[in-house]
N, C-alpha and C. Protein backbone atom coordinates (compact mmCIF):
# COMPACT_ATOMS: atom_id res chain seq x y z
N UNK A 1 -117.14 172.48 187.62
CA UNK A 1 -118.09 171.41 187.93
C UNK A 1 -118.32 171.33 189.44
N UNK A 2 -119.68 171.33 190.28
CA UNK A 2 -120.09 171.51 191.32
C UNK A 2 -120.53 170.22 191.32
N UNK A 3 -120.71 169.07 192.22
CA UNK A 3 -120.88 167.51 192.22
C UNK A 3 -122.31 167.87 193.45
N UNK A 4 -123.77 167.69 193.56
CA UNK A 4 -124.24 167.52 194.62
C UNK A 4 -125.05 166.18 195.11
N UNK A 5 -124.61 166.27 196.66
CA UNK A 5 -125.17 164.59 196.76
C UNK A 5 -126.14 165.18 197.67
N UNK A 6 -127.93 164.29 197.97
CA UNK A 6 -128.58 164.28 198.61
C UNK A 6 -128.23 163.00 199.73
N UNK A 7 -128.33 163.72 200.83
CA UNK A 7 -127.83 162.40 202.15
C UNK A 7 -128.80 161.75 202.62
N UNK A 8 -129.85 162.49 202.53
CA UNK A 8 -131.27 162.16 203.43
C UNK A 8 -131.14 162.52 204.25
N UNK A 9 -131.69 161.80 206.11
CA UNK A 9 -131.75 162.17 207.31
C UNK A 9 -130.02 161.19 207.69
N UNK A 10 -129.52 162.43 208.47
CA UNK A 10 -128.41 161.54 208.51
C UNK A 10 -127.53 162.50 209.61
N UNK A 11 -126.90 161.62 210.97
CA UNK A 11 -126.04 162.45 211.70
C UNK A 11 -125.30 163.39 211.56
N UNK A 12 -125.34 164.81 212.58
CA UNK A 12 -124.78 165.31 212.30
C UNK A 12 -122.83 165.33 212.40
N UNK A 13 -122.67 164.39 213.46
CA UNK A 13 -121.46 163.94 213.43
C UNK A 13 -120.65 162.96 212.33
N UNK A 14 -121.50 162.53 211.65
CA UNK A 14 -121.59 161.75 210.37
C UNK A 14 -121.26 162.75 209.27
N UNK A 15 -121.71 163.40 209.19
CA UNK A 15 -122.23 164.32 207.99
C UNK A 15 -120.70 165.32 207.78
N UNK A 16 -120.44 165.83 209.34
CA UNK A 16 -119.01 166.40 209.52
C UNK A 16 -118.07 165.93 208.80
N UNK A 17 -117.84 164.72 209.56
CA UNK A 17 -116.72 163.87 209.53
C UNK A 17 -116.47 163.66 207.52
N UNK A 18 -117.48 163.47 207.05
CA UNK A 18 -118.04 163.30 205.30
C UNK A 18 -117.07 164.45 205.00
N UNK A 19 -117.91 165.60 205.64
CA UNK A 19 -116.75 166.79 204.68
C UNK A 19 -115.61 166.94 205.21
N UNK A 20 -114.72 166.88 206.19
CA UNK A 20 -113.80 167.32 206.45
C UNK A 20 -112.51 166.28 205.50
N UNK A 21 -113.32 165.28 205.78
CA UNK A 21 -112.36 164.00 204.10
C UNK A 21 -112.74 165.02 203.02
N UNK A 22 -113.82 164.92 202.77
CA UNK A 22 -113.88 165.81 201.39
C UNK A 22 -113.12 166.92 201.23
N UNK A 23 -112.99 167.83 202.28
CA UNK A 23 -112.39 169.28 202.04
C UNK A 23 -110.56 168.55 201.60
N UNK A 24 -110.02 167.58 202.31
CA UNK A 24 -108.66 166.93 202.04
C UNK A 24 -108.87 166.10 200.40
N UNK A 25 -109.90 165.61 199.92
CA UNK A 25 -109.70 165.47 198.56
C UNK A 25 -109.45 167.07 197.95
N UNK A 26 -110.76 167.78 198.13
CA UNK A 26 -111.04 168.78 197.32
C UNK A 26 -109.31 169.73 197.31
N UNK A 27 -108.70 169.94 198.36
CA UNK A 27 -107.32 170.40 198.24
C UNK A 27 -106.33 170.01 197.55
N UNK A 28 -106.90 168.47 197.40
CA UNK A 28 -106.14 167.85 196.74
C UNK A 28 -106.22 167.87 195.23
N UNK A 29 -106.92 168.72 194.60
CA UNK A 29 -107.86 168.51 193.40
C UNK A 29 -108.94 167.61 193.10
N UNK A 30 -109.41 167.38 193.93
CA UNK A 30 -111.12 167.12 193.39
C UNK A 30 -111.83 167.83 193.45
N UNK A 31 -112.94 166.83 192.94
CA UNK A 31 -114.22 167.78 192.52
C UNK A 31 -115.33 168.31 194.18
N UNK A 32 -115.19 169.54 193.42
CA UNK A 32 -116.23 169.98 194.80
C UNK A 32 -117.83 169.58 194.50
N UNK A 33 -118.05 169.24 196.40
CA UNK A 33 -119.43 168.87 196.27
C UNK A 33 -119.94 169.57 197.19
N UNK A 34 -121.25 169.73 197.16
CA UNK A 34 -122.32 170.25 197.62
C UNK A 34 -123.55 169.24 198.23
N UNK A 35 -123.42 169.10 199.17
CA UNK A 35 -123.84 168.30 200.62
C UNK A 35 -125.53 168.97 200.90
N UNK A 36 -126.05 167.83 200.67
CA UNK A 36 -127.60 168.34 201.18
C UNK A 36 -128.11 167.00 201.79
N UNK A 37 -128.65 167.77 203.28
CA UNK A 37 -128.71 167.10 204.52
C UNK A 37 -130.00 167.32 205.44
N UNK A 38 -130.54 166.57 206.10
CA UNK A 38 -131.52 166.94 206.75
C UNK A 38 -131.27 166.06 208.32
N UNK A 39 -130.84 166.79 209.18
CA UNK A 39 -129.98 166.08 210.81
C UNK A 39 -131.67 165.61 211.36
N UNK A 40 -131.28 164.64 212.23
CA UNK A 40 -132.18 164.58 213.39
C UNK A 40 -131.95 165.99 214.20
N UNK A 41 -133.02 165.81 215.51
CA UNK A 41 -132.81 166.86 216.30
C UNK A 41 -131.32 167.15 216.96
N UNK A 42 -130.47 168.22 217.11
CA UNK A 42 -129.33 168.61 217.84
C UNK A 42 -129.18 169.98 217.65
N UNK A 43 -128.31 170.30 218.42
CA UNK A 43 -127.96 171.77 218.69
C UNK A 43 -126.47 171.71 218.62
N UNK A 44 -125.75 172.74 217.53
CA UNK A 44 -124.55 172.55 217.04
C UNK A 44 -123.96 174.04 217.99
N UNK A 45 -122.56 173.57 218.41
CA UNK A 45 -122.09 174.63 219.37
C UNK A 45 -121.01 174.84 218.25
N UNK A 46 -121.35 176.67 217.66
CA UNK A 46 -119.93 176.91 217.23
C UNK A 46 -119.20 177.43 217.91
N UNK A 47 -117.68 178.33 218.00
CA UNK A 47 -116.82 178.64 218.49
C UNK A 47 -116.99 179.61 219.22
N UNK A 48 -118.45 180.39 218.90
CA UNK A 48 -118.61 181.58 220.53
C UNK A 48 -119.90 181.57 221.18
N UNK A 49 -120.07 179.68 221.21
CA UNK A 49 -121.33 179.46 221.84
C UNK A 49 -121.27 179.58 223.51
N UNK A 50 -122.19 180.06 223.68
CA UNK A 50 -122.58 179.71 225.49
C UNK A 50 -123.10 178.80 225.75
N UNK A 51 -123.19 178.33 227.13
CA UNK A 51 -124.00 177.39 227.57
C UNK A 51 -125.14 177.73 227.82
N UNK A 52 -125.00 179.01 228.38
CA UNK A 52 -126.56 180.08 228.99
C UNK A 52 -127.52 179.78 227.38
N UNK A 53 -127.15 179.79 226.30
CA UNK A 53 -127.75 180.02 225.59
C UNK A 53 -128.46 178.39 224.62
N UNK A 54 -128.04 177.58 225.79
CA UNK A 54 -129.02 176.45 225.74
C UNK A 54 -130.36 176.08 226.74
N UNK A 55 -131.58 176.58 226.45
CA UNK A 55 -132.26 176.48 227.61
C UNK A 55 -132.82 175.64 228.68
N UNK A 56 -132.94 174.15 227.61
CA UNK A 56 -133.33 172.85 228.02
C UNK A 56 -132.47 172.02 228.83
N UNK A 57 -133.42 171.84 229.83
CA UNK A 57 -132.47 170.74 230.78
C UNK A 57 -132.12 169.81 230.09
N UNK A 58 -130.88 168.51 230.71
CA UNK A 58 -130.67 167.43 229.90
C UNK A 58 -131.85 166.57 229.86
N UNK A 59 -132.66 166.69 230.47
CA UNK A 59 -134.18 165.53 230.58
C UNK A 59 -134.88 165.75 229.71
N UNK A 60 -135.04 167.66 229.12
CA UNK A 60 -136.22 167.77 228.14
C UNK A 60 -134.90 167.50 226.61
N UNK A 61 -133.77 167.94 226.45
CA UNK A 61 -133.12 167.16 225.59
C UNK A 61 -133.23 166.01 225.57
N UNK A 62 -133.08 165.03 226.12
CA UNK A 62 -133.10 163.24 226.20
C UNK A 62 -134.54 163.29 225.92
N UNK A 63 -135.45 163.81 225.97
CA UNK A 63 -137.19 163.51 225.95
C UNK A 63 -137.59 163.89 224.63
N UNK A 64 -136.40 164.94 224.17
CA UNK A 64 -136.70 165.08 222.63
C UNK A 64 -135.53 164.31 221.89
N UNK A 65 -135.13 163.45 222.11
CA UNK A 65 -133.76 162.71 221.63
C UNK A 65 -132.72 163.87 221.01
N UNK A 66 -133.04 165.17 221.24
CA UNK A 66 -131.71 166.08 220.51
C UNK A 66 -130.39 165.86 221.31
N UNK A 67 -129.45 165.93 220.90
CA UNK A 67 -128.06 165.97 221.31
C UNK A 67 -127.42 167.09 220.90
N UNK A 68 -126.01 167.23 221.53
CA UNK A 68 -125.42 168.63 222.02
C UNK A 68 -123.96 168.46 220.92
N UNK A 69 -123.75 169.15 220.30
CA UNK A 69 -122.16 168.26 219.54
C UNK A 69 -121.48 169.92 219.53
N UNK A 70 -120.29 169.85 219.15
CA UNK A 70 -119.27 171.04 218.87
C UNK A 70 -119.00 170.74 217.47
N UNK A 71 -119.43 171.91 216.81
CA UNK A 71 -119.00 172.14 215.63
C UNK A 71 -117.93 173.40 215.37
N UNK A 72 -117.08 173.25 213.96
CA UNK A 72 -115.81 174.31 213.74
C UNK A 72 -116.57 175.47 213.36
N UNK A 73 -117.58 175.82 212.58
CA UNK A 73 -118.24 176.87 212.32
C UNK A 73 -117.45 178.05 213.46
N UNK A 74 -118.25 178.97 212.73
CA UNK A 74 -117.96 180.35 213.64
C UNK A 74 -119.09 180.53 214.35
N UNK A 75 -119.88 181.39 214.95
CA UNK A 75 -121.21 181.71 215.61
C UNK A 75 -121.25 180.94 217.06
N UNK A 76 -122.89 180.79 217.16
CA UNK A 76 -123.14 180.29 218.38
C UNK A 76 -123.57 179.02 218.57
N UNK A 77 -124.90 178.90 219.19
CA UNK A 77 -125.47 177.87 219.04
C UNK A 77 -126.73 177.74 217.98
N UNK A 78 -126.99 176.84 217.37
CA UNK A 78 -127.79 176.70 216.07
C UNK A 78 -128.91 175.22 216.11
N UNK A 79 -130.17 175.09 215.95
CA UNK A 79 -130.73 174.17 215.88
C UNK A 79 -130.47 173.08 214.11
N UNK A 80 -130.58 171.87 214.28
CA UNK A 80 -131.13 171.32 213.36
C UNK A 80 -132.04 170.02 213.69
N UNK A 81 -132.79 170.05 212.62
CA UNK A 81 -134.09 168.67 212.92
C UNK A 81 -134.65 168.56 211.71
N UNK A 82 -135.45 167.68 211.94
CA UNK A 82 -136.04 167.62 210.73
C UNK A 82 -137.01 168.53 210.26
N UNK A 83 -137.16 168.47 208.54
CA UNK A 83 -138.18 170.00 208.06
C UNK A 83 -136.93 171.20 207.88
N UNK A 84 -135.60 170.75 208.16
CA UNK A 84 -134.54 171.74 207.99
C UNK A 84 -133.82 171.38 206.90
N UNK A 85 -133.82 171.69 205.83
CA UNK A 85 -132.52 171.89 204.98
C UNK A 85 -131.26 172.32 205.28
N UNK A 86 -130.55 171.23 205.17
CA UNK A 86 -128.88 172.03 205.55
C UNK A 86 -128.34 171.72 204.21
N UNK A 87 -127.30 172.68 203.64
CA UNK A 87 -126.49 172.80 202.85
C UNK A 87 -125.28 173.02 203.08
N UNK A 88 -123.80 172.19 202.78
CA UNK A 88 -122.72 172.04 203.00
C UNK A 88 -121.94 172.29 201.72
N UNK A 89 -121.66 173.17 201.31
CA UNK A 89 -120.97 173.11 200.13
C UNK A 89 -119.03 173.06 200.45
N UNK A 90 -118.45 172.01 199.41
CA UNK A 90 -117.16 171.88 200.09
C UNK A 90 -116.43 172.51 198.96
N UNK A 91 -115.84 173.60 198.86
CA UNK A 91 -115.70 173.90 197.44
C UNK A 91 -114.45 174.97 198.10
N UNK A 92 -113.34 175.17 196.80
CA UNK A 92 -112.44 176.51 196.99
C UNK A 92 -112.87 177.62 197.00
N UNK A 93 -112.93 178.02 197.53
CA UNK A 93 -113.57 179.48 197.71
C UNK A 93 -112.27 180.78 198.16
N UNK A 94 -111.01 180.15 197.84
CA UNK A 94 -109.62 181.35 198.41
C UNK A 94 -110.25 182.38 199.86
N UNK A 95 -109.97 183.20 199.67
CA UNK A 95 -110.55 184.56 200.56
C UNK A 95 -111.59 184.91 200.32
N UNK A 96 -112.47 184.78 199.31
CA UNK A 96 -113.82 185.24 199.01
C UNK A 96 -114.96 184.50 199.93
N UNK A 97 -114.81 184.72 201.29
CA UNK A 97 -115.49 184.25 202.16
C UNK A 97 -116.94 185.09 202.08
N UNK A 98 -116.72 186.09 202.24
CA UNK A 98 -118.11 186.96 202.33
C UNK A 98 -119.01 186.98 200.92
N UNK A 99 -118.41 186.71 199.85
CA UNK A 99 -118.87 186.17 198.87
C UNK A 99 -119.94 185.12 198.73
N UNK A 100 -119.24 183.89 199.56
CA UNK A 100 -119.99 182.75 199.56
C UNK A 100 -121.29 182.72 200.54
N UNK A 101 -120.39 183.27 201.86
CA UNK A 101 -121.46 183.32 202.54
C UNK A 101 -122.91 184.25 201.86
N UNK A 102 -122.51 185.42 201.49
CA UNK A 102 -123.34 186.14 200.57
C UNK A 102 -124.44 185.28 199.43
N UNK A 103 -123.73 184.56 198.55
CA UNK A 103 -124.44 183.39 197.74
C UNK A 103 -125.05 182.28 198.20
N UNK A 104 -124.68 182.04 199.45
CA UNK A 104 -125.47 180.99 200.39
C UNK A 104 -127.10 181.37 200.83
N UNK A 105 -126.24 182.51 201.34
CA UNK A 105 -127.92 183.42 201.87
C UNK A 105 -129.06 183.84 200.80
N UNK A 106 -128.25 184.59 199.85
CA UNK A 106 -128.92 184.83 198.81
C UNK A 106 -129.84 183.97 198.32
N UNK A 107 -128.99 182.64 198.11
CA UNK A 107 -130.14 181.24 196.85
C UNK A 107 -130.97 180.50 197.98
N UNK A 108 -130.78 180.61 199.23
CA UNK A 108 -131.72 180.29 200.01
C UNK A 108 -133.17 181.42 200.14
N UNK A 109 -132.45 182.61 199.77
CA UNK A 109 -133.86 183.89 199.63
C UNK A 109 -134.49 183.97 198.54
N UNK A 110 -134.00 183.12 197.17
CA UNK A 110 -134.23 182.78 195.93
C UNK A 110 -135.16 181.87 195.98
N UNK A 111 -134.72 180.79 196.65
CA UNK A 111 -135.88 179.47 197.22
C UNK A 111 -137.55 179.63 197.80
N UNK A 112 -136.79 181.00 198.94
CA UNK A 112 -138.06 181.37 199.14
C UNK A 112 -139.42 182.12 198.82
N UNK A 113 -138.67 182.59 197.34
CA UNK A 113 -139.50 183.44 196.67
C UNK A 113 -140.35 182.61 196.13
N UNK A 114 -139.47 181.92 194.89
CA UNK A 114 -140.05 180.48 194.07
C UNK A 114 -141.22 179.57 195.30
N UNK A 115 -141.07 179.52 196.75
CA UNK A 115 -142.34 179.05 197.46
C UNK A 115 -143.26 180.05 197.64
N UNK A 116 -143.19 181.15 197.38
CA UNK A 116 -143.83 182.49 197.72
C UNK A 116 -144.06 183.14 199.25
N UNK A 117 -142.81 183.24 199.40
CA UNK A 117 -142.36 184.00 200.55
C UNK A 117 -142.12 185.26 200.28
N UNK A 118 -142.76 186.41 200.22
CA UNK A 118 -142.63 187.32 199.22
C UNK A 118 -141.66 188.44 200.80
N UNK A 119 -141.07 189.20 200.54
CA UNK A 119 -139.72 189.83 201.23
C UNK A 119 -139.23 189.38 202.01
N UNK A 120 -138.40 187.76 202.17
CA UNK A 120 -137.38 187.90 202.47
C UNK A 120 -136.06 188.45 202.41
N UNK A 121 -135.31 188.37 202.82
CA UNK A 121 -133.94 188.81 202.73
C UNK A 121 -132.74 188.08 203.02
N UNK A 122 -131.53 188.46 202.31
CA UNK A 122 -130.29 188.10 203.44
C UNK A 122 -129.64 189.44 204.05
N UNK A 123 -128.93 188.78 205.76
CA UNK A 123 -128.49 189.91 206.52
C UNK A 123 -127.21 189.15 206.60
N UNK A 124 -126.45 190.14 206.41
CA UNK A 124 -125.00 189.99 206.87
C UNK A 124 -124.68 190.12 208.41
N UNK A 125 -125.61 190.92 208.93
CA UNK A 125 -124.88 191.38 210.13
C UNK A 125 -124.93 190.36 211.41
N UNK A 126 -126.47 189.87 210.86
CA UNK A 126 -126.19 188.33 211.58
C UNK A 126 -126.82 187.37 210.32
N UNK A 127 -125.74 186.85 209.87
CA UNK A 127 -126.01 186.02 208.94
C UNK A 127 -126.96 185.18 208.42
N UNK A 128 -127.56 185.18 207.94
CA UNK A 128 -129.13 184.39 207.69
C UNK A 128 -130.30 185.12 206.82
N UNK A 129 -131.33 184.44 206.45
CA UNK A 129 -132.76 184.16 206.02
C UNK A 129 -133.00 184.86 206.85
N UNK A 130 -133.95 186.72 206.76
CA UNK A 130 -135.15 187.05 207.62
C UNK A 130 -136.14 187.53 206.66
N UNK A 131 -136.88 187.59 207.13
CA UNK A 131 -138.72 188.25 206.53
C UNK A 131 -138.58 189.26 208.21
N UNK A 132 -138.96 190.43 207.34
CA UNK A 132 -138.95 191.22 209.04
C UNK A 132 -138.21 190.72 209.69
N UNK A 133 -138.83 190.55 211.56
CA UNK A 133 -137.55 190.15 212.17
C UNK A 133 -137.87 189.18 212.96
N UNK A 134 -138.45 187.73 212.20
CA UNK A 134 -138.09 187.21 212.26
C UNK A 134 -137.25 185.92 211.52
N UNK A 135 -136.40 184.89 211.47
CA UNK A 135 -135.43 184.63 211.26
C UNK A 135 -135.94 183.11 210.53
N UNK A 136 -135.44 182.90 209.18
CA UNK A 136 -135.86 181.36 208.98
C UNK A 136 -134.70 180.70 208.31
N UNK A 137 -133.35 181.17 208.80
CA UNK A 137 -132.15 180.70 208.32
C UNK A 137 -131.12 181.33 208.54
N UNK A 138 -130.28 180.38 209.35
CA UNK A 138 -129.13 180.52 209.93
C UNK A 138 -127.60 180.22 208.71
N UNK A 139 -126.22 180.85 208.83
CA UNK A 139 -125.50 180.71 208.29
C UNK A 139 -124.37 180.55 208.92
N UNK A 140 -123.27 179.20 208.97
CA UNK A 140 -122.16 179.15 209.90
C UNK A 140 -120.86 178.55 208.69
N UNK A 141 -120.25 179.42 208.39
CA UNK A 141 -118.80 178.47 207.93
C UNK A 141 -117.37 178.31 208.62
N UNK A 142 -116.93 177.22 208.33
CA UNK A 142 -115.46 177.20 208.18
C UNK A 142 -114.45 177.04 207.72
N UNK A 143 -113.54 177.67 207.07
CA UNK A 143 -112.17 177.89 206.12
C UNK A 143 -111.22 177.89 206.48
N UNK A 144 -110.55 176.69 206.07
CA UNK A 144 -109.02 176.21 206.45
C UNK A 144 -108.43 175.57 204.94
N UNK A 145 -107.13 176.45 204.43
CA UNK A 145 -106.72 176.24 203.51
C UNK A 145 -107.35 176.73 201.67
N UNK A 146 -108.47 177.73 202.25
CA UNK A 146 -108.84 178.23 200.84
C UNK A 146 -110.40 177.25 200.60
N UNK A 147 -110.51 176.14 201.39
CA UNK A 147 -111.54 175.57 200.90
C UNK A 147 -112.45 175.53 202.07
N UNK A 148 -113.94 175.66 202.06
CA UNK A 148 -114.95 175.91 203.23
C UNK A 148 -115.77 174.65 203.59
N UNK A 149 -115.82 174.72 204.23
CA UNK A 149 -117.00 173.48 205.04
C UNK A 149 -118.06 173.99 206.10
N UNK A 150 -119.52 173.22 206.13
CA UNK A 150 -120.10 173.87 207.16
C UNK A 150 -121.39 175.02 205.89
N UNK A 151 -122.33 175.55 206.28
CA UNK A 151 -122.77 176.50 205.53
C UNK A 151 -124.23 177.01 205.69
N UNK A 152 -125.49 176.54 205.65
CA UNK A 152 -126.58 176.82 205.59
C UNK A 152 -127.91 175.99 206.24
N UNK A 153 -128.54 176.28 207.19
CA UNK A 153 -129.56 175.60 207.87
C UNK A 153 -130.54 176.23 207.61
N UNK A 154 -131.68 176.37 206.63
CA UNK A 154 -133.02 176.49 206.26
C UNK A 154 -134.01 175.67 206.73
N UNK A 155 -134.90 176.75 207.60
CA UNK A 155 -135.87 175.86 208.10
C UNK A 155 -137.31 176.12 207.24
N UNK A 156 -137.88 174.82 206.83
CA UNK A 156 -138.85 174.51 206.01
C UNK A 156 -140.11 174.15 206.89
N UNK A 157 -140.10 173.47 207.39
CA UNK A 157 -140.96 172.95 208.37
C UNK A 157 -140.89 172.54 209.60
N UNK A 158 -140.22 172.85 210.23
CA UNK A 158 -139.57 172.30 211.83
C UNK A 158 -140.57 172.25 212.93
N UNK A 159 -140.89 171.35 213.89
CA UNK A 159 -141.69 171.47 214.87
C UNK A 159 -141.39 172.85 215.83
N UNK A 160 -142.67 173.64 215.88
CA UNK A 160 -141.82 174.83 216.71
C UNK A 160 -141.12 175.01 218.19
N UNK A 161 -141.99 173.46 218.61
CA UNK A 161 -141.39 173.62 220.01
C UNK A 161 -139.84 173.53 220.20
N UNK A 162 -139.48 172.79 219.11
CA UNK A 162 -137.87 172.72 218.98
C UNK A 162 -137.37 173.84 219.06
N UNK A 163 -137.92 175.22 219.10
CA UNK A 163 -136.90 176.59 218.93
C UNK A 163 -136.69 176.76 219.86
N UNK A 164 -137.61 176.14 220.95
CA UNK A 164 -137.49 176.93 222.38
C UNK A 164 -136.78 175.94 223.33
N UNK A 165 -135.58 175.17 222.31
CA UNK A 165 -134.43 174.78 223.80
C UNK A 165 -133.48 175.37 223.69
N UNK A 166 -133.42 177.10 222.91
CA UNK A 166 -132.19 177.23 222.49
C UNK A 166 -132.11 179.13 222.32
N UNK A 167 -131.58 179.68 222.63
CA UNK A 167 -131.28 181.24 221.68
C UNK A 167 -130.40 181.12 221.03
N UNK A 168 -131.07 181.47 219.56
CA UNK A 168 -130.63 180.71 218.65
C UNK A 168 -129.52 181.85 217.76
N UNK A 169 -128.23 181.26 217.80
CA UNK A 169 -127.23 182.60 217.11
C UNK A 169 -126.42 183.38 218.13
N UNK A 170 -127.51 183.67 219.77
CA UNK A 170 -127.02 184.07 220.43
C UNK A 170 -127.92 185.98 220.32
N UNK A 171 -129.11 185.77 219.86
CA UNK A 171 -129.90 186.45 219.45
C UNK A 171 -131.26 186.41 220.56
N UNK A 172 -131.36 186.90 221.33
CA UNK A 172 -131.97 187.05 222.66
C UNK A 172 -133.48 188.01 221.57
N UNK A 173 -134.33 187.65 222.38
CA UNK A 173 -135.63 187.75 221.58
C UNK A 173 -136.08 187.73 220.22
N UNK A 174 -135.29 187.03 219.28
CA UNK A 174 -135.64 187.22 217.88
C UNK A 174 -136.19 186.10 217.61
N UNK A 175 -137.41 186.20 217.31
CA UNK A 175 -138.63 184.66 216.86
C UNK A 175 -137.76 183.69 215.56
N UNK A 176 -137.74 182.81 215.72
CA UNK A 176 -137.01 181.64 214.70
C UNK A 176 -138.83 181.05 214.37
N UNK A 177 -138.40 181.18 213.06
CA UNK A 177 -139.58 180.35 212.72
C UNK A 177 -139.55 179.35 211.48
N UNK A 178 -140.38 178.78 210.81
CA UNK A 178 -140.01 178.09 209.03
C UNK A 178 -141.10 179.04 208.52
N UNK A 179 -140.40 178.36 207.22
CA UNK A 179 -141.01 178.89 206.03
C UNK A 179 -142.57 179.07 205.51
N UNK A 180 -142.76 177.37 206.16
CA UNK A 180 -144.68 177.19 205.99
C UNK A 180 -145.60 178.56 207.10
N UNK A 181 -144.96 178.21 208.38
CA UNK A 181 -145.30 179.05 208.79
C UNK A 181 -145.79 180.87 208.76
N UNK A 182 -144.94 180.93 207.37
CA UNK A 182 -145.13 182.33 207.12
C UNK A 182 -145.86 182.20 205.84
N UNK A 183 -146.42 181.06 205.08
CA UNK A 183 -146.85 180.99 204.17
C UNK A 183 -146.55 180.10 203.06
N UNK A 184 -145.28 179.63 203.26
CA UNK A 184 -144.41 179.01 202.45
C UNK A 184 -145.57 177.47 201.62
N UNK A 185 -145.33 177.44 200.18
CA UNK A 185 -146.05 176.20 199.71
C UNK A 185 -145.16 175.08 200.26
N UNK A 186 -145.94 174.17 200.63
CA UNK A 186 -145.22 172.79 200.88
C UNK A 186 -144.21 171.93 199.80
N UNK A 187 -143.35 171.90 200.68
CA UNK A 187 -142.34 171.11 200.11
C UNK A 187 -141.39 170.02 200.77
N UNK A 188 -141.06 169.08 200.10
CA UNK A 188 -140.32 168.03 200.85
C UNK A 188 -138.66 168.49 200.70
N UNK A 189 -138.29 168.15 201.91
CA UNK A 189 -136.66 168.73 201.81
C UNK A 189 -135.87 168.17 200.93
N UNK A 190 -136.04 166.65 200.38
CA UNK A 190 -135.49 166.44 199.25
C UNK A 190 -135.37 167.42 197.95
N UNK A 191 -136.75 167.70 197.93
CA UNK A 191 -136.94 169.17 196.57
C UNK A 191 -136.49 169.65 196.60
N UNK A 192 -136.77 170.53 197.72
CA UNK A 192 -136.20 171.84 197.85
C UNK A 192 -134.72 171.56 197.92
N UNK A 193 -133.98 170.46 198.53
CA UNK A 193 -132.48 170.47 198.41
C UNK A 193 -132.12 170.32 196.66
N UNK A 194 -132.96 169.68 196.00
CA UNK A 194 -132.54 169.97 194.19
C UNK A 194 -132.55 171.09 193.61
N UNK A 195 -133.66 171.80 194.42
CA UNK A 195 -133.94 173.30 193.57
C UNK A 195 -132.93 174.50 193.99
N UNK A 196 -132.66 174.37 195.65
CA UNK A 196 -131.04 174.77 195.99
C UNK A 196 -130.27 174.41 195.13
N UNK A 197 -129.67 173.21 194.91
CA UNK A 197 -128.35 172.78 194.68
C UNK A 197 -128.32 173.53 193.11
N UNK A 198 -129.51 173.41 192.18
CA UNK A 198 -129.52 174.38 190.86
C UNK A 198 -129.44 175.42 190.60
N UNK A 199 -129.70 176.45 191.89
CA UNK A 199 -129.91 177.92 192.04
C UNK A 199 -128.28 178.35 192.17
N UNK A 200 -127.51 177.29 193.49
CA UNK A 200 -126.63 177.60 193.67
C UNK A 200 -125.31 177.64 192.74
N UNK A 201 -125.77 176.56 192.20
CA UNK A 201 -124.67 176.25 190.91
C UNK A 201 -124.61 177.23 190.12
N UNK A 202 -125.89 177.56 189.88
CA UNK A 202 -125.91 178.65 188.48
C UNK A 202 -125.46 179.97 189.01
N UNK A 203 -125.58 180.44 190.04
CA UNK A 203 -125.04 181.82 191.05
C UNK A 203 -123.71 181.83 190.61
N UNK A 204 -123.16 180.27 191.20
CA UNK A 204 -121.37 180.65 191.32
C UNK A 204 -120.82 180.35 190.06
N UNK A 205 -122.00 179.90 188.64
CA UNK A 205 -120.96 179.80 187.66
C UNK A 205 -120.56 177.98 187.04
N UNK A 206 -121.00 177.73 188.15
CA UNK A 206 -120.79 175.84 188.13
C UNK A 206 -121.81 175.08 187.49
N UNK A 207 -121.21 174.05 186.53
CA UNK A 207 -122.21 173.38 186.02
C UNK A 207 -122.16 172.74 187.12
N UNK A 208 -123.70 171.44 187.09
CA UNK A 208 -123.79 170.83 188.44
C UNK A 208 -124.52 169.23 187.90
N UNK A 209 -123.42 168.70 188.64
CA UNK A 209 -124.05 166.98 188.31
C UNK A 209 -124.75 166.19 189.77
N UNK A 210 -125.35 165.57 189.74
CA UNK A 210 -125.92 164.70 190.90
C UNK A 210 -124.78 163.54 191.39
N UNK A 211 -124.19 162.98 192.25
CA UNK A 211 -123.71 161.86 192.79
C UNK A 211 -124.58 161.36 193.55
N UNK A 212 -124.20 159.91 194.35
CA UNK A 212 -124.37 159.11 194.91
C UNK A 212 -123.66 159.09 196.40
């Protein structure tokens, strides 16, 4: 049983703090859930982020209200805002890390078909959503104790100027773009976080209930 809750728009320091309790139930034997989120503007620093690779002064950050936070993920630096789907799944996953990450990427390239995004892909080598080369989804986890937190940022509709306070991944000329942009039918991130959370369930095997 896979439990998924829709958060709405909701901090990303908020949103953390949510799973890292959760990952201490889920060890504990509970039920795993699957976290669907849509942050205000920020830029998440994982563990081999640079600073170089934030471009915006603190004035054009403060002018776009984004904020700067440290996240456990692995990678670099990563945008979220709104028009982004994030997916957090808090679930046991043992060693089958590349697995998940694999199924993350995958039902997000599943998503994009069903909008008619016709060849996307997932890349392992830098983790994420591409169509050619450029990039419409980023992938960051973290695993402590067999169970993962952290996972998937799909961008649906994002303002584009937001790409450009950041190299994003740590990926020096590679265009970040959304989904509409390449064609994608419109959708509200609520949806699309239901039509994820069903794709994903059924991938790993999990029946899947809605919470609160």
């Amino acid at each position: 049983m896979l439990e998924a809750r829709w958060l709405g728009r909701r901090d990303f320091a908020e949103v953390l703090a949510l799973q890292l309790a959760t990952r201490e139930a889920v060890i504990a034997g509970g039920t795993p859930i699957l976290f669907l989120v849509e942050h205000p503007p920020v830029l998440t620093l994982g563990r081999r982020a640079s600073p170089e690779d934030i471009l915006w002064s603190d004035e054009q950050l403060a002018a776009a209200r984004m904020t700067v936070v440290e996240a456990p993920r692995g990678g670099q630096v990563t945008l979220h805002a709104p028009g982004q789907l994030v997916a957090y799944p808090v679930l046991a996953i043992v060693r089958k890390i590349r697995e998940h990450i694999v199924r993350l990427g995958e039902t997000a390239r599943a998503l994009m078909a069903e909008l008619g995004v016709v060849g996307c892909e997932f890349r392992m080598e830098h983790p994420g959503v591409w169509l050619g080369d450029r990039k419409l989804g980023s992938i960051g986890v973290h695993l402590s104790r067999g169970v993962t937190v952290q996972g998937l940022a799909l961008n649906l509709d994002v303002d584009p100027a937001l790409f450009g306070a950041l190299i994003s991944c740590g990926l020096r000329g590679v265009e970040v773009t959304s989904a509409r942009a390449v064609g994608a039918a419109a959708i509200s991130v609520e949806a699309a976080a239901r039509r994820y959370a069903a794709l994903f369930a059924a991938s790993a095997g999990h029946s899947l209930r809605w919470g609160s």
